[in-house]
C-alpha atoms as a PDB file:
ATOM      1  CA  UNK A   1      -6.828 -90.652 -23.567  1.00  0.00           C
ATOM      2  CA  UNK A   2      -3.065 -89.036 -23.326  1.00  0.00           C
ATOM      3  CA  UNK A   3      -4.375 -86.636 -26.291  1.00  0.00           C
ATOM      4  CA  UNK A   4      -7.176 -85.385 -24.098  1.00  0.00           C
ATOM      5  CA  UNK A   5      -4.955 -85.216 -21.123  1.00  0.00           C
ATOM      6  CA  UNK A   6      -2.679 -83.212 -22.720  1.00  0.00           C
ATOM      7  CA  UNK A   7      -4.535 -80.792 -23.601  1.00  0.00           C
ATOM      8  CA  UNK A   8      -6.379 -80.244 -20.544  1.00  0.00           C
ATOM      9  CA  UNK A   9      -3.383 -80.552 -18.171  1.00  0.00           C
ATOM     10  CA  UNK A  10      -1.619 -76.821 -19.447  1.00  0.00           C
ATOM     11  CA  UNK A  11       0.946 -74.604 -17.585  1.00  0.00           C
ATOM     12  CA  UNK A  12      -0.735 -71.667 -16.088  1.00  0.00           C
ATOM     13  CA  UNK A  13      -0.876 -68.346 -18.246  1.00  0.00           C
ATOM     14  CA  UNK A  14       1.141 -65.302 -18.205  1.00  0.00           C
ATOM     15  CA  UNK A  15       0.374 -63.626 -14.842  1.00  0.00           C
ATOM     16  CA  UNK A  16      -1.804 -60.456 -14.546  1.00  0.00           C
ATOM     17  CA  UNK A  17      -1.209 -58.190 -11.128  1.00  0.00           C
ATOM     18  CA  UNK A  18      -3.571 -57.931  -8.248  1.00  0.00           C
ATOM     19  CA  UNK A  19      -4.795 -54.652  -7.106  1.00  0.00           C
ATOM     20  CA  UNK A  20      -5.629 -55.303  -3.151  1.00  0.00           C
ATOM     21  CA  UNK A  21      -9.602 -54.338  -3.025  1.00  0.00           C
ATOM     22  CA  UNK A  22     -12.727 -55.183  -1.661  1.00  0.00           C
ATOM     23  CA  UNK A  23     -15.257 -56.964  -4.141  1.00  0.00           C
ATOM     24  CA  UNK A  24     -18.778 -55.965  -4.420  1.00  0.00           C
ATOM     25  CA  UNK A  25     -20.991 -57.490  -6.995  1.00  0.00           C
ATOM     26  CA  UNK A  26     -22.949 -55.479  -9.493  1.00  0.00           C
ATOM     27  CA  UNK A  27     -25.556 -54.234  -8.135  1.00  0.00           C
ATOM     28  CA  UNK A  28     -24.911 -55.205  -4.435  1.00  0.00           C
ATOM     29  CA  UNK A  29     -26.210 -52.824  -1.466  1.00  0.00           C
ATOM     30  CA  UNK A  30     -24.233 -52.306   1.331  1.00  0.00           C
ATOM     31  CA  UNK A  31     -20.807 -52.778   2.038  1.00  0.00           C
ATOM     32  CA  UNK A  32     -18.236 -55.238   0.319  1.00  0.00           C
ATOM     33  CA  UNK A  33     -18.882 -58.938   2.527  1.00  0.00           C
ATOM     34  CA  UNK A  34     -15.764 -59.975   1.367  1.00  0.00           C
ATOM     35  CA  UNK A  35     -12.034 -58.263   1.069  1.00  0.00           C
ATOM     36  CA  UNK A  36      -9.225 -59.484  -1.042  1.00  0.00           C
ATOM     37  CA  UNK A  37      -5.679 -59.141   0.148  1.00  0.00           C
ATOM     38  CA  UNK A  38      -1.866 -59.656  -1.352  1.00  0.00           C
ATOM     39  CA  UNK A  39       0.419 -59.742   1.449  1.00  0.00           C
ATOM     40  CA  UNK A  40       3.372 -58.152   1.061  1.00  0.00           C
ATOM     41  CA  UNK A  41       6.850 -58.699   2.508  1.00  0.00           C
ATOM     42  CA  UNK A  42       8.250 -62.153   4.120  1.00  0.00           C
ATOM     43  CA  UNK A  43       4.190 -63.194   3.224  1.00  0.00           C
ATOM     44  CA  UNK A  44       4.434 -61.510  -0.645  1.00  0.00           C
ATOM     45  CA  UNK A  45       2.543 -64.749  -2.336  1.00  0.00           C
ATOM     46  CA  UNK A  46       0.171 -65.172   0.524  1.00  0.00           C
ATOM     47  CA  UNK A  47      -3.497 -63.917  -0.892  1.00  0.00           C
ATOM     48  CA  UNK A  48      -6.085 -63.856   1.524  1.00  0.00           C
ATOM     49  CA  UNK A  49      -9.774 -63.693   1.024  1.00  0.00           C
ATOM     50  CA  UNK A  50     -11.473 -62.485   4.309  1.00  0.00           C
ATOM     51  CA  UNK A  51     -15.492 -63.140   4.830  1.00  0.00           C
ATOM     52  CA  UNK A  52     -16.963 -60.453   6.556  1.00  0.00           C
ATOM     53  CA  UNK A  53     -20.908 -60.616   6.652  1.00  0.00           C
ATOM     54  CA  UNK A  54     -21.141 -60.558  10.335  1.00  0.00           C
ATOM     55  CA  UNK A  55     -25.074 -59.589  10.273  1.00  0.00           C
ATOM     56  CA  UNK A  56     -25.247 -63.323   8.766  1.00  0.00           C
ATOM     57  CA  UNK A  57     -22.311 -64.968  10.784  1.00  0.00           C
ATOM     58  CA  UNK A  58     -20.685 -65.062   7.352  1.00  0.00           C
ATOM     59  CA  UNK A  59     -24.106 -67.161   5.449  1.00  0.00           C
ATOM     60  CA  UNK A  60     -23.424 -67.952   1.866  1.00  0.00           C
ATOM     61  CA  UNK A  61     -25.754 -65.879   0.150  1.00  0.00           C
ATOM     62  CA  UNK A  62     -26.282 -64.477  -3.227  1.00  0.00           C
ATOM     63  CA  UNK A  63     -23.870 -61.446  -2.477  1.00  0.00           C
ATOM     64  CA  UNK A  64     -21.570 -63.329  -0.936  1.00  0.00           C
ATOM     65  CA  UNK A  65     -21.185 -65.652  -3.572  1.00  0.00           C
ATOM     66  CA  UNK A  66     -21.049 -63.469  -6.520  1.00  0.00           C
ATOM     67  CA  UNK A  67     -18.850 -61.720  -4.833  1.00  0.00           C
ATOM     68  CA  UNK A  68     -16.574 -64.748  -4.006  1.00  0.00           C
ATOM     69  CA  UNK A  69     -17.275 -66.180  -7.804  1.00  0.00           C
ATOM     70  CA  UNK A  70     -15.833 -62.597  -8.818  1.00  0.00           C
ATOM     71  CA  UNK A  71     -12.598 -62.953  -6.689  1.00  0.00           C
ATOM     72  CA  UNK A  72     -11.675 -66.326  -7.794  1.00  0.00           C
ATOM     73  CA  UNK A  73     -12.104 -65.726 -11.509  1.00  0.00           C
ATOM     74  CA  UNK A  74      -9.766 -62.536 -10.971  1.00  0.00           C
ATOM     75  CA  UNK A  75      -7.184 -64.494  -8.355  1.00  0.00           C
ATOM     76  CA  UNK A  76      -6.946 -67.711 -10.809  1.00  0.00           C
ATOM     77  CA  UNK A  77      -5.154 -65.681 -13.726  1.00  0.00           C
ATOM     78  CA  UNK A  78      -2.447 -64.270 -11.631  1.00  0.00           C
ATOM     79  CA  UNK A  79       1.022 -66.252 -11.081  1.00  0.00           C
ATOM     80  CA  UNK A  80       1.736 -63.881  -8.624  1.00  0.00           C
ATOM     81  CA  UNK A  81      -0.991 -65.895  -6.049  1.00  0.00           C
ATOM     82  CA  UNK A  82       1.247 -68.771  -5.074  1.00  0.00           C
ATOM     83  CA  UNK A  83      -1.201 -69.487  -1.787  1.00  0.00           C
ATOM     84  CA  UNK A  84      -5.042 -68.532  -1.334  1.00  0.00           C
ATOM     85  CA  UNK A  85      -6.100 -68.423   2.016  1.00  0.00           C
ATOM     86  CA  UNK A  86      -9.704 -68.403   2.860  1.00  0.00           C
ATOM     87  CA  UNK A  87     -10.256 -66.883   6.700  1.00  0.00           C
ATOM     88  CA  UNK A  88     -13.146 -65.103   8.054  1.00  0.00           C
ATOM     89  CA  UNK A  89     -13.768 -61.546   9.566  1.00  0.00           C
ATOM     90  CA  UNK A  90     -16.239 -62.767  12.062  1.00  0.00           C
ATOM     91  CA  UNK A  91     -14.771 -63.487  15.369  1.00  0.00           C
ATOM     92  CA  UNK A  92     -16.243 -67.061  16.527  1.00  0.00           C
ATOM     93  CA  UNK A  93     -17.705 -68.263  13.261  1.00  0.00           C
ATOM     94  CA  UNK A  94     -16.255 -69.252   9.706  1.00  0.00           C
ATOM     95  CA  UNK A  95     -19.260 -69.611   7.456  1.00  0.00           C
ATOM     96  CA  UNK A  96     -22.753 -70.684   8.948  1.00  0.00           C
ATOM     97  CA  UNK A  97     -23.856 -72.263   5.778  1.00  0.00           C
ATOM     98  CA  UNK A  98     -26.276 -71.112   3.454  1.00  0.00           C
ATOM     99  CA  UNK A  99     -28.170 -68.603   4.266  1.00  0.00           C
ATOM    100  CA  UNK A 100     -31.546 -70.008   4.476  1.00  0.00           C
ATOM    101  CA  UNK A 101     -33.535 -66.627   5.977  1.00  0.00           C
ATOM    102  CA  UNK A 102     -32.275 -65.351   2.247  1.00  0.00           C
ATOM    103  CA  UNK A 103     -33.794 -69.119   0.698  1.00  0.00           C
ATOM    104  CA  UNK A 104     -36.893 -68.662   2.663  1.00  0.00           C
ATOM    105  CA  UNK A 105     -37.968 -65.970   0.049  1.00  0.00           C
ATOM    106  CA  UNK A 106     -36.867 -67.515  -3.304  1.00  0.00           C
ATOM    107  CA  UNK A 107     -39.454 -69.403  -5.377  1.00  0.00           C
ATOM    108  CA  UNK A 108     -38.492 -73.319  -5.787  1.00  0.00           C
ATOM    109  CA  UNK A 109     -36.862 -72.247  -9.110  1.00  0.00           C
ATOM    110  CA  UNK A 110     -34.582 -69.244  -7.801  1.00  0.00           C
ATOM    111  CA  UNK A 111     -33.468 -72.284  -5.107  1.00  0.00           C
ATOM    112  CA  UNK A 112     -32.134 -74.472  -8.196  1.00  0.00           C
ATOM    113  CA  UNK A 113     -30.370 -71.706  -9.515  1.00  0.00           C
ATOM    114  CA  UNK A 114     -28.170 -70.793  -6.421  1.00  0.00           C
ATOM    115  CA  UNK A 115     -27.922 -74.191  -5.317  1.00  0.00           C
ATOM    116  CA  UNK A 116     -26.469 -74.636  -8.889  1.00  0.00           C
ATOM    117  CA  UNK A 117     -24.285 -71.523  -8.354  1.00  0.00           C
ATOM    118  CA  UNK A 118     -23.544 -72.518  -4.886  1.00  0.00           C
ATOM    119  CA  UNK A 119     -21.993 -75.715  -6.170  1.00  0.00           C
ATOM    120  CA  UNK A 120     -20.246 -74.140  -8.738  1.00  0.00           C
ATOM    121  CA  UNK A 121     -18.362 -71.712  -5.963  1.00  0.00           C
ATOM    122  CA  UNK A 122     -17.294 -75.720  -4.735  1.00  0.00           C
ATOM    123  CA  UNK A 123     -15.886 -76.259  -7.628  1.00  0.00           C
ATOM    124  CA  UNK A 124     -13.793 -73.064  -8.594  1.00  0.00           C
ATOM    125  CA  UNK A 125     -12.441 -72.947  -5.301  1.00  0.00           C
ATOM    126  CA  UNK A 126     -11.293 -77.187  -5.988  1.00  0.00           C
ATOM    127  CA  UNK A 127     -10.183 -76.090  -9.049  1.00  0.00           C
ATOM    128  CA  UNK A 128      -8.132 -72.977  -8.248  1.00  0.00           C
ATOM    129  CA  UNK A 129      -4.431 -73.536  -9.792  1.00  0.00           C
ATOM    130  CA  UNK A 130      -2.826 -72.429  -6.694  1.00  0.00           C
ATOM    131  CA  UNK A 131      -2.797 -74.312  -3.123  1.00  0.00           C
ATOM    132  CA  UNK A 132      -5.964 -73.156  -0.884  1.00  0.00           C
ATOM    133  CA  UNK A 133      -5.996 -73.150   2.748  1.00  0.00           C
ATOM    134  CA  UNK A 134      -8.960 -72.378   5.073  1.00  0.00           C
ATOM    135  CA  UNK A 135      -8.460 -71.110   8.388  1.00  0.00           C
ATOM    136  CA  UNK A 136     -11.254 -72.055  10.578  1.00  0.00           C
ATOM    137  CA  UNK A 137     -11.496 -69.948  14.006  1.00  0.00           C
ATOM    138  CA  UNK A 138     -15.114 -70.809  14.798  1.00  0.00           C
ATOM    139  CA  UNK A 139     -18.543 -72.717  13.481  1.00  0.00           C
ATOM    140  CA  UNK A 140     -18.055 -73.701  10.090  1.00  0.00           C
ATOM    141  CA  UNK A 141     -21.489 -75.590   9.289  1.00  0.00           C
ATOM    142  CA  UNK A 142     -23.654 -77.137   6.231  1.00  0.00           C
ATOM    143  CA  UNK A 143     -22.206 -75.233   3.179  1.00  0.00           C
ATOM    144  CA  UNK A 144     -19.488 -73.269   5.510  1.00  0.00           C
ATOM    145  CA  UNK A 145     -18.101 -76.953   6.065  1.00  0.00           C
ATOM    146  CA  UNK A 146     -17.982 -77.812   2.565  1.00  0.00           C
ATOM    147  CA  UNK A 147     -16.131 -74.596   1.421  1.00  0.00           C
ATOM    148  CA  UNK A 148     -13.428 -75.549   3.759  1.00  0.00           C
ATOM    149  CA  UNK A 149     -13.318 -79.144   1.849  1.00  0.00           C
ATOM    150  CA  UNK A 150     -12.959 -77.804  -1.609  1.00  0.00           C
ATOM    151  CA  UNK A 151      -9.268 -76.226   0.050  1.00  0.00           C
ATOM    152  CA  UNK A 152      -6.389 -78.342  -0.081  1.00  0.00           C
ATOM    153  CA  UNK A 153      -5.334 -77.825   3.186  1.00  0.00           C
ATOM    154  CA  UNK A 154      -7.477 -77.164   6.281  1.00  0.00           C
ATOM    155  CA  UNK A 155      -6.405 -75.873   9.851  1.00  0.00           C
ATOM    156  CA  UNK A 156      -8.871 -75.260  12.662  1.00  0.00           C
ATOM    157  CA  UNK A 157      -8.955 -74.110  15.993  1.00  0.00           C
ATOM    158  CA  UNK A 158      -9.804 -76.228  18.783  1.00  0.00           C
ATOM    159  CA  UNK A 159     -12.915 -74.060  19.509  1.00  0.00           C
ATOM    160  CA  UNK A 160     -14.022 -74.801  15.975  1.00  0.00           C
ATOM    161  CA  UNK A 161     -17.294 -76.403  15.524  1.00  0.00           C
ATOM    162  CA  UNK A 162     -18.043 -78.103  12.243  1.00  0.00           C
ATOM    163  CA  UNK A 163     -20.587 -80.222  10.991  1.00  0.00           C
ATOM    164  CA  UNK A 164     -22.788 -80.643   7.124  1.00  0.00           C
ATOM    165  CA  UNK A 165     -26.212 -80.431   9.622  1.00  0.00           C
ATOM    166  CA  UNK A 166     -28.501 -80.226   6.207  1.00  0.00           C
ATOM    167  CA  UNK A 167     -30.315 -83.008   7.270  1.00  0.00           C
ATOM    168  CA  UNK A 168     -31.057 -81.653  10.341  1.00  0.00           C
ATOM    169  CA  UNK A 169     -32.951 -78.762   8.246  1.00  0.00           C
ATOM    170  CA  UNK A 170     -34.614 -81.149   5.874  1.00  0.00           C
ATOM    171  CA  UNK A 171     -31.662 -80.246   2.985  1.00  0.00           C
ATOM    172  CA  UNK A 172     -29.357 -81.818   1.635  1.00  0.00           C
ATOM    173  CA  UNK A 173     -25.551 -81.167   1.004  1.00  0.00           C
ATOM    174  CA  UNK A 174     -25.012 -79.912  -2.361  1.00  0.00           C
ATOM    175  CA  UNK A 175     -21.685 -79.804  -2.585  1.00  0.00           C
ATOM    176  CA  UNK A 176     -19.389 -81.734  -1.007  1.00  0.00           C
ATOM    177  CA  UNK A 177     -17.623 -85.098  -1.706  1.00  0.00           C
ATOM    178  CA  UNK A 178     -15.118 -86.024   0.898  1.00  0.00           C
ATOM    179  CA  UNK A 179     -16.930 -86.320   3.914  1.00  0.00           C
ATOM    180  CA  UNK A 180     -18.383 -89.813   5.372  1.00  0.00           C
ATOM    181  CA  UNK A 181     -21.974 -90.776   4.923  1.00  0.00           C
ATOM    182  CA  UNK A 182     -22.196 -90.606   8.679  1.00  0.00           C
ATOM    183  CA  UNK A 183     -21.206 -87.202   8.979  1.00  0.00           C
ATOM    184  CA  UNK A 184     -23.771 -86.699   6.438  1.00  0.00           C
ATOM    185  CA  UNK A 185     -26.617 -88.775   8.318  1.00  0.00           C
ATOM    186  CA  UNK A 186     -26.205 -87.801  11.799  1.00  0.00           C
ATOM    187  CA  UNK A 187     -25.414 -84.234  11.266  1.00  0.00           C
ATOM    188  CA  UNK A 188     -23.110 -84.736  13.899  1.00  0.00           C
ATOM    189  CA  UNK A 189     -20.905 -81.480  15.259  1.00  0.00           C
ATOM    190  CA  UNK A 190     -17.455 -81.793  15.320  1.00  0.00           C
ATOM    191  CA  UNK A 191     -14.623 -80.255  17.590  1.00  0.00           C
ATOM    192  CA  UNK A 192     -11.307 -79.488  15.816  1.00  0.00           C
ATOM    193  CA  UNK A 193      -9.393 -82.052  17.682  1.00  0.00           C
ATOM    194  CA  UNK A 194     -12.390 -84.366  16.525  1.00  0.00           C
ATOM    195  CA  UNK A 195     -12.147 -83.106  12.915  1.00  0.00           C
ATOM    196  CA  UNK A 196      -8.637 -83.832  12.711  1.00  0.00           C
ATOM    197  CA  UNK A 197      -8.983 -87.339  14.201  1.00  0.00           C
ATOM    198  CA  UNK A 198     -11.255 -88.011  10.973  1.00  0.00           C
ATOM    199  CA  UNK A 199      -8.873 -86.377   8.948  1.00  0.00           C
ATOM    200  CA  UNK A 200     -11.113 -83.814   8.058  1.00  0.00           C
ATOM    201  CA  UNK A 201      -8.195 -80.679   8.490  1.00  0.00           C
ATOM    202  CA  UNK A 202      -4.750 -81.076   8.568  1.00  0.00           C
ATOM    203  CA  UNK A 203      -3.531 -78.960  11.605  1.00  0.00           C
ATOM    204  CA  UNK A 204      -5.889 -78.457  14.926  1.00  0.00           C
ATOM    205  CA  UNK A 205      -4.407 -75.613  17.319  1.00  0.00           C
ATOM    206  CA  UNK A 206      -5.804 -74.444  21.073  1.00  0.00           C
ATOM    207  CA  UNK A 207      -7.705 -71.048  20.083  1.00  0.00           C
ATOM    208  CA  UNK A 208      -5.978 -67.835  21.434  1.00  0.00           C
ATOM    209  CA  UNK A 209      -7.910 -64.591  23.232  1.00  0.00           C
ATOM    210  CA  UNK A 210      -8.041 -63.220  19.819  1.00  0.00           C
ATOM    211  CA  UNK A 211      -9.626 -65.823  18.261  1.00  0.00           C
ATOM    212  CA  UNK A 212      -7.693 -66.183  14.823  1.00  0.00           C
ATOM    213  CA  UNK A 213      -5.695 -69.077  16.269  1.00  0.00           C
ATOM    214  CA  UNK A 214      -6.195 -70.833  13.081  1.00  0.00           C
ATOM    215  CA  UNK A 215      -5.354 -67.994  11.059  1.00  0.00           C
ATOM    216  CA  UNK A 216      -1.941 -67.718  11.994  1.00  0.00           C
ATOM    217  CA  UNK A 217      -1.080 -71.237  12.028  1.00  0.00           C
ATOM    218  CA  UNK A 218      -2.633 -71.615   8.436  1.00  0.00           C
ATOM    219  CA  UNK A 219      -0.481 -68.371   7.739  1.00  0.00           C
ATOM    220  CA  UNK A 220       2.827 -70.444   9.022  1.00  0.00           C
ATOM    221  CA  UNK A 221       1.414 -73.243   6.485  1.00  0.00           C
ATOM    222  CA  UNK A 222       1.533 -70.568   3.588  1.00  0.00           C
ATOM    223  CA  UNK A 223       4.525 -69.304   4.555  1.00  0.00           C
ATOM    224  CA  UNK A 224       6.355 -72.910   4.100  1.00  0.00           C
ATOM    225  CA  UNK A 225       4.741 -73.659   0.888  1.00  0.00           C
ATOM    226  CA  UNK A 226       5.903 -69.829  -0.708  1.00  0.00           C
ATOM    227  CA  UNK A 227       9.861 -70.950  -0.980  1.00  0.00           C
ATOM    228  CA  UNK A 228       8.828 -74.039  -3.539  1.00  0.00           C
ATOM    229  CA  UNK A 229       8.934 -73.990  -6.726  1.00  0.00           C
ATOM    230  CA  UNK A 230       5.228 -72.828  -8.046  1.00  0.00           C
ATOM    231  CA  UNK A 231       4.747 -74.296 -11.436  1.00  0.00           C
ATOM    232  CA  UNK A 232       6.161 -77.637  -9.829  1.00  0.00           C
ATOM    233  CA  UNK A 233       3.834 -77.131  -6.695  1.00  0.00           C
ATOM    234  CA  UNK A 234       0.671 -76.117  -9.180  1.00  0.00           C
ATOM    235  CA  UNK A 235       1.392 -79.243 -11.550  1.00  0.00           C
ATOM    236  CA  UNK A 236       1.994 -80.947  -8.429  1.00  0.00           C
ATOM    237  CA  UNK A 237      -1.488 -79.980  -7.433  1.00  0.00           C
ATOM    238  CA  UNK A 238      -2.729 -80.908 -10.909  1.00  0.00           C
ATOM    239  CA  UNK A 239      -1.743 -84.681 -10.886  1.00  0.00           C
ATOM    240  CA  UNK A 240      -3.216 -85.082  -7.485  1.00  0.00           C
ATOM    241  CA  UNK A 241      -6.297 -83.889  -8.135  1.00  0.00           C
ATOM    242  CA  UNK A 242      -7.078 -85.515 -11.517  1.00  0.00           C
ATOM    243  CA  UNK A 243      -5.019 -88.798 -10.431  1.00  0.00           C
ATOM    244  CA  UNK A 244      -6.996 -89.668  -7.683  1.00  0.00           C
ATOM    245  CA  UNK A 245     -10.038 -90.806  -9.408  1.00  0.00           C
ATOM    246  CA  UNK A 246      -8.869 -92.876 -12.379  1.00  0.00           C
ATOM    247  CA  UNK A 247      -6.784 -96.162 -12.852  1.00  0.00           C
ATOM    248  CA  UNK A 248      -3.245 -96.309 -11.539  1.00  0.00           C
ATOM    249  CA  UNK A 249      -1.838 -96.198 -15.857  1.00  0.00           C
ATOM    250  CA  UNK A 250      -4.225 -92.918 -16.412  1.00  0.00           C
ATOM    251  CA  UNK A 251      -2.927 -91.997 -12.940  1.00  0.00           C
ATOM    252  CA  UNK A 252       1.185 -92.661 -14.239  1.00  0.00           C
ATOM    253  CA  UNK A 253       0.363 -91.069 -17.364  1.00  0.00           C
ATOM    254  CA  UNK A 254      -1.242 -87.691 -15.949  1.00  0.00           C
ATOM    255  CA  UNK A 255       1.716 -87.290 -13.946  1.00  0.00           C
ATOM    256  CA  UNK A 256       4.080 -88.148 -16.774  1.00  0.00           C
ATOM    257  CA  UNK A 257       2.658 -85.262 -18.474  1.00  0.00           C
ATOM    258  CA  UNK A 258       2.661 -82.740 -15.639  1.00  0.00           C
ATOM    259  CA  UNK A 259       6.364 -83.915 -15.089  1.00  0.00           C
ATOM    260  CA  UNK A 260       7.011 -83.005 -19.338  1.00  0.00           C
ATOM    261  CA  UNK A 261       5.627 -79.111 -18.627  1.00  0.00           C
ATOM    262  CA  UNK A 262       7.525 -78.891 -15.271  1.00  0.00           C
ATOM    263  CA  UNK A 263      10.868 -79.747 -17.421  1.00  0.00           C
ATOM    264  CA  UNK A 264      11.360 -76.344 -19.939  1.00  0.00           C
ATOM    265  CA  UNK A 265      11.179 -74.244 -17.138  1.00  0.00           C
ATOM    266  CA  UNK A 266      13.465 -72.353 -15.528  1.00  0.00           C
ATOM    267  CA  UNK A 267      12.468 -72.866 -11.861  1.00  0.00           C
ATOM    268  CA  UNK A 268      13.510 -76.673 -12.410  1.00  0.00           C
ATOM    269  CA  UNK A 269      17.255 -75.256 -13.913  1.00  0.00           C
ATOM    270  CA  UNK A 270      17.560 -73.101 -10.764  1.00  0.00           C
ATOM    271  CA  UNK A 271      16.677 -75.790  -8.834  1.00  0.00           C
ATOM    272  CA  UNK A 272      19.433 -78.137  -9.888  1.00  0.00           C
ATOM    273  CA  UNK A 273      22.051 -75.180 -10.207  1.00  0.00           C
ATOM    274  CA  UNK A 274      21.436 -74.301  -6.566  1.00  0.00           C
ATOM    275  CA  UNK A 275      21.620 -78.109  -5.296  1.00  0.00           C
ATOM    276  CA  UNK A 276      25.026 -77.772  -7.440  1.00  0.00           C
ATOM    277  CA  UNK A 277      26.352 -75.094  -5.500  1.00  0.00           C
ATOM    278  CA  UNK A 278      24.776 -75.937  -2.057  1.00  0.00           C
ATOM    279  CA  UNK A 279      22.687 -72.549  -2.196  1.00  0.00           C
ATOM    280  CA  UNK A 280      19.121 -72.148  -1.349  1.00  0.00           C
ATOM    281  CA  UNK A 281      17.222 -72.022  -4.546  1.00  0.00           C
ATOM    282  CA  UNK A 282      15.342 -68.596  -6.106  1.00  0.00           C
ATOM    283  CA  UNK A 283      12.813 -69.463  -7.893  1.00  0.00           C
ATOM    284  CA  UNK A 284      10.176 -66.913  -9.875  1.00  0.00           C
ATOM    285  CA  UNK A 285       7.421 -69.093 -11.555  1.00  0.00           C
ATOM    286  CA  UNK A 286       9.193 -69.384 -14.917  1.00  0.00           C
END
């Protein structure tokens, strides 16, 4: 068991930089339905991916998620991403789901295939080494819901509406895991203050006249995450995530080992030299 742990729990590779661009997938008509953006400054850390498909109210189809699949495979090699935030383009809505005028035309075995794809966007975004935050100004419904749950952190505006309302469409939820079964049998709709009295997001805030209330709150999130150390606050992220599901000594030992990598580096020197000499701390993700 430790064997296998360690060596699946490793410290993140050498970083490679981002070049600020809009993704397209091969082949894709149209314009790019998603941007990708480094933010530079007081905010240099901060990545944001902003979903633009406003013809679809942001639907998850197969552009979208190629394109999205694309983005995180890029964003998950670079140490210079110390936050990914997911926000939308589309004023009023965060993602509508799947986009089922798109499913309407696929044979039952072209369904299979993006569903499977669909659920593997779930998981990269879960996986990504980096802490995720979705910003949620508007509807975020069915799949749109459950892309917000694979982030680590979730704020929403109060004029949010959420809900996984596949049942109410004869589907199913294909991808999440941390919602309750009555969520998930009602296909109930959900304010943001609602939401957050579930526990569903972390932060609700009263929506502004430019709708992007959430995005600047989950923005002030970001911005107190980027002063930690990151390879403590990514191995941080590690034994949370593959803790939570196992006994409490495969718990203790995965973050025994997470603890061992966080020890070499030179972030964890810095931090103990600047406690030393009563100094904030710099750290660079070494």
């Amino acid at each position: 068991m430790l064997r296998a742990l360690t060596g699946a729990l490793r410290l993140p590779r050498p970083w490679r930089p981002l070049q600020t661009r809009s993704c397209a997938s091969d082949g894709a008509a149209g314009d790019p339905e998603i941007q990708v953006r480094a933010l530079a400054g007081p905010d240099q850390g901060i990545t944001e991916i902003l979903m633009n498909r406003p013809s679809a109210r942001n639907a998850l189809g197969n552009v979208l998620v190629s394109e999205l699949l694309e983005a995180l495979a890029r964003l998950r090699e670079d140490q210079q991403v110390r936050v990914l935030l997911f926000r939308s383009g589309v004023k009023g809505v965060f993602c509508a789901g799947a986009d089922l005028k798109e499913r309407e035309q696929m044979s039952e075995a072209e369904v299979g295939i993006f569903v499977q794809r669909l659920r593997g966007l779930m998981n990269e975004i879960a996986a990504f080494p980096a802490p995720t935050i979705a910003a949620m100004d508007g509807f975020a419904l069915g799949g749109g819901l459950e892309l917000a749950l694979a982030c680590d952190l979730r704020v929403a505006a109060s004029s949010a509406v959420m809900g996984l309302i596949e049942t109410t469409r004869g589907l199913l939820p294909g991808a999440g895991v941390a919602l309750a079964k009555e969520l998930i049998f009602t296909g109930r709709r959900l304010s943001g203050a609602q939401a957050q009295a579930l526990g569903l997001v972390n932060h609700t805030v009263p929506q502004n006249e430019e709708g992007n209330a959430a995005y600047h709150q989950a923005r002030a999130l970001a911005q107190e995450i980027l002063p930690q150390a990151p390879i403590a606050v990514r191995l941080g992220k590690v034994a949370i995530d593959r803790g939570m599901d196992v006994d409490i000594a495969s718990g203790m030992a995965i973050e025994g080992i997470c603890y061992a990598q966080n020890i070499p580096t030179q972030d964890r020197l810095e931090g103990m030299a600047a406690f030393r000499e009563k100094r904030p701390p710099r750290f660079v993700g070494k």
